[in-house]
Protein backbone atom coordinates (compact mmCIF):
# COMPACT_ATOMS: atom_id res chain seq x y z
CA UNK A 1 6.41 -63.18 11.49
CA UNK A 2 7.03 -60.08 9.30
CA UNK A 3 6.25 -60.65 5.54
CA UNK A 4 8.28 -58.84 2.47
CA UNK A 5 4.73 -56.89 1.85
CA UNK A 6 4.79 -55.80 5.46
CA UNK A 7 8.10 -54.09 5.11
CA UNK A 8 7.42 -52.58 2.17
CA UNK A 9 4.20 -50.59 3.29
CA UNK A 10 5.92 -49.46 6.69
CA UNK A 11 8.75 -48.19 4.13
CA UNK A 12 6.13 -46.57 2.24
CA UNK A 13 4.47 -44.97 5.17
CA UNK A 14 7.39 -43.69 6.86
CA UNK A 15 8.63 -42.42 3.47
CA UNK A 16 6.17 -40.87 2.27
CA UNK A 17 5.37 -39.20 5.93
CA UNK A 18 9.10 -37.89 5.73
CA UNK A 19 7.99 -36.62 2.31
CA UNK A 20 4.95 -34.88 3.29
CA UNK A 21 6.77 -33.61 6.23
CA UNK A 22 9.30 -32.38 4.11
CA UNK A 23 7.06 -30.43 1.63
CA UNK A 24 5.39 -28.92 4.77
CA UNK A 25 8.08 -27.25 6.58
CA UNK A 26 9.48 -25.71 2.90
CA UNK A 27 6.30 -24.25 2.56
CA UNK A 28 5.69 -23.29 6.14
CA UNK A 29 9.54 -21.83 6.47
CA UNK A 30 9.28 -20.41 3.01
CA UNK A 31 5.78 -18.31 3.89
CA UNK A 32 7.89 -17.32 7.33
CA UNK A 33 10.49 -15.65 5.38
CA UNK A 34 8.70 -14.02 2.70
CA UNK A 35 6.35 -12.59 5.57
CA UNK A 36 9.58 -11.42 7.19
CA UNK A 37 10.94 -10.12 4.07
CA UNK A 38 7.93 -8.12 4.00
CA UNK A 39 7.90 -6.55 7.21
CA UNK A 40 12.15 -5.89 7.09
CA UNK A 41 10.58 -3.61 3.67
CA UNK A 42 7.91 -2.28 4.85
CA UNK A 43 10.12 -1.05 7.81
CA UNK A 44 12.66 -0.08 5.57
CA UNK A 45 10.40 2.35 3.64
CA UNK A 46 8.85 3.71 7.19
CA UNK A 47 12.67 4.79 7.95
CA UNK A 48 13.14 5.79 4.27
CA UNK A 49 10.22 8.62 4.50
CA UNK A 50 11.01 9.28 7.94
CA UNK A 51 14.42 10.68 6.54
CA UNK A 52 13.37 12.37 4.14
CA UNK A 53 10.89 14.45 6.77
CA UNK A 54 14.17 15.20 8.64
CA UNK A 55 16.17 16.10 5.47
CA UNK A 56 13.21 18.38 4.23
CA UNK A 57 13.06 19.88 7.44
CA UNK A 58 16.60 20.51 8.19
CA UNK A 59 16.95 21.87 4.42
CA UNK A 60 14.23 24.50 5.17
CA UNK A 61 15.78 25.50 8.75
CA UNK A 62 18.77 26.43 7.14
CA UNK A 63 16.94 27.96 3.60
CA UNK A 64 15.15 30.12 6.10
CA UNK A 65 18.43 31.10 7.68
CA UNK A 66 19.77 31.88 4.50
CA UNK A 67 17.21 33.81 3.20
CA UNK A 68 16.90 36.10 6.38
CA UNK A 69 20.97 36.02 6.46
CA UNK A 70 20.80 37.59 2.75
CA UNK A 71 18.06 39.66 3.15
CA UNK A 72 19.16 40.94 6.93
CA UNK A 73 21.02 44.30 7.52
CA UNK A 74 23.95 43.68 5.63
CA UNK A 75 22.32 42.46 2.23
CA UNK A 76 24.63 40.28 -0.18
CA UNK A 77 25.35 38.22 2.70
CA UNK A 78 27.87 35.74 1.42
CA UNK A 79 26.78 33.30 4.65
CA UNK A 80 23.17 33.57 2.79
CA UNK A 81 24.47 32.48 -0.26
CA UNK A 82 26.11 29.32 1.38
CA UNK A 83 22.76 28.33 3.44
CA UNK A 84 20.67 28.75 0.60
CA UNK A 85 22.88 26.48 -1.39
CA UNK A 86 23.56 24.18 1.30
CA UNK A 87 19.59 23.87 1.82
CA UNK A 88 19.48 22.61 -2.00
CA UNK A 89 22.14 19.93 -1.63
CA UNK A 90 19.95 18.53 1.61
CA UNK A 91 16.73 18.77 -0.42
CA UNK A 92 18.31 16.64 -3.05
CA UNK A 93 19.96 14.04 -0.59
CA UNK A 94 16.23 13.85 0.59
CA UNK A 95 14.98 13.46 -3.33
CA UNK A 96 17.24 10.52 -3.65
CA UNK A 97 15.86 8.91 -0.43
CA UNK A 98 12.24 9.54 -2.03
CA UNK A 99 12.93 8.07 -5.38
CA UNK A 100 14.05 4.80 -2.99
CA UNK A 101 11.30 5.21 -0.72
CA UNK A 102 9.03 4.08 -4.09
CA UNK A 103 6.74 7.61 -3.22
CA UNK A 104 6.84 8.63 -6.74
CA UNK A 105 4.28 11.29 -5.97
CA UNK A 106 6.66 12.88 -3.58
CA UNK A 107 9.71 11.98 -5.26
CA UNK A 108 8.48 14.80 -7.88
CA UNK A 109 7.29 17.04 -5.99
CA UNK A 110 10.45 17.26 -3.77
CA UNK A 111 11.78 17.99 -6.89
CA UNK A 112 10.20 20.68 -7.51
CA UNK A 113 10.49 22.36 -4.21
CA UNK A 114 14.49 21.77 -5.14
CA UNK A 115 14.53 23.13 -8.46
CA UNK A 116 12.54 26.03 -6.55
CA UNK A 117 14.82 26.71 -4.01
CA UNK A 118 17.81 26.23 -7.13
CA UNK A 119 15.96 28.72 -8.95
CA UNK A 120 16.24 31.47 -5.93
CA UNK A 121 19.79 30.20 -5.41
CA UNK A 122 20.96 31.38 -9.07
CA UNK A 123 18.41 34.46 -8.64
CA UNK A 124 20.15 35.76 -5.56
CA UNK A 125 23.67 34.72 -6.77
CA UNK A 126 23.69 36.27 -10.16
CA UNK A 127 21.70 39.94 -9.49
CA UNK A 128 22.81 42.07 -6.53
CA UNK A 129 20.35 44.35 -6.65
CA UNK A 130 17.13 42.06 -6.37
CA UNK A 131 13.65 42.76 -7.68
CA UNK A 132 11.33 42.15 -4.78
CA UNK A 133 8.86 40.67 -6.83
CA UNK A 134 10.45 38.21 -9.07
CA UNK A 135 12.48 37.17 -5.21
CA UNK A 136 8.91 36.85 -3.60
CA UNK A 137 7.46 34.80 -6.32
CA UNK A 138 10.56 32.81 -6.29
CA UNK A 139 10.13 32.32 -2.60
CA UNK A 140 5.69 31.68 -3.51
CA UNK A 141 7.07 28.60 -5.96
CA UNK A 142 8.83 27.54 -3.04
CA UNK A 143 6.19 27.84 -0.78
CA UNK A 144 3.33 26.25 -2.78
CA UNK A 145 5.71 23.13 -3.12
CA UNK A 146 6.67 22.52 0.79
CA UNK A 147 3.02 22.92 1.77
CA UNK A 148 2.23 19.70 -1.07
CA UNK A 149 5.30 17.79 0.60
CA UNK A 150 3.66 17.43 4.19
CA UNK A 151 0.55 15.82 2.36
CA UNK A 152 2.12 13.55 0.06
CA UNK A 153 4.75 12.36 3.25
CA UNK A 154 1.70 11.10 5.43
CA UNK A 155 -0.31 9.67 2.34
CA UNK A 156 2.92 7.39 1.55
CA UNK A 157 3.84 6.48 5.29
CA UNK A 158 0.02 5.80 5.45
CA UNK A 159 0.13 3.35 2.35
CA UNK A 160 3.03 1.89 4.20
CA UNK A 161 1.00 1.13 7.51
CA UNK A 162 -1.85 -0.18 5.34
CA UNK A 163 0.18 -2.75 3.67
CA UNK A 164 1.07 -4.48 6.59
């Protein structure tokens, strides 16, 4: 015959297993989505700096287009003008992708690569008849800043990789 007390501790058992149970799979389900959180950022900022290679890239493609379209045979090429100023506007869509990306390091350096290439924009715009050595150390400012991007791009994708 089953007593009261018997009841009661099976009760107790099986509720507190349920409990324990419980308290387990929060805890197991709650590490499983933090860890997938994780990874879903950590991919995230792979694709953000990935972008911003291809926007810095494509913004330099067309900068150097522009620059050899304004400097070519014709001079005062209008088509210059518009390359040179769309290769800004790309360098600052990939400035906004950097300041999301959490590279702060690259973030400020991209922009000063864009107030660079601004800076030969306005130059080129505003004077028809351009010195050649306030253009070339226009185009040295620019310079000195693309060759810091490349660095600063792998050391953030690489502090990416690390943190996985």
């Amino acid at each position: 015959m089953v007593t009261t007390l018997e009841i009661i501790d099976s009760a107790i058992k099986i509720g507190l297993g349920a409990i324990i149970s419980g308290i387990t799979m929060f805890v197991v389900t709650n590490k499983n989505q933090r860890h997938e959180l994780f990874k879903m950022a950590r991919d995230d900022r792979k694709n953000l700096l990935r972008e911003i290679s291809s926007k810095l890239e494509e913004a330099s493609a067309a900068l150097n287009r522009g620059i050899h379209s304004y400097s070519g045979i014709n001079g005062d090429n209008p088509d210059g003008l518009k390359l040179i100023l769309e290769s800004y506007i790309t360098i600052n869509q990939a400035k906004a992708i950097a300041s999301l990306s959490g590279a702060n390091k690259l973030f400020k350096e991209v922009e000063i690569y864009s107030n660079s290439v601004l800076d030969l924009y306005l130059y080129t715009r505003d004077n028809r008849d351009l010195d050649s050595d306030k253009a070339n150390d226009l185009v040295l400012k620019m310079n000195t800043s693309w060759e810091k991007m490349h660095p600063l791009l792998a050391e953030a994708y690489e502090a990416v990789v690390k943190s996985a």
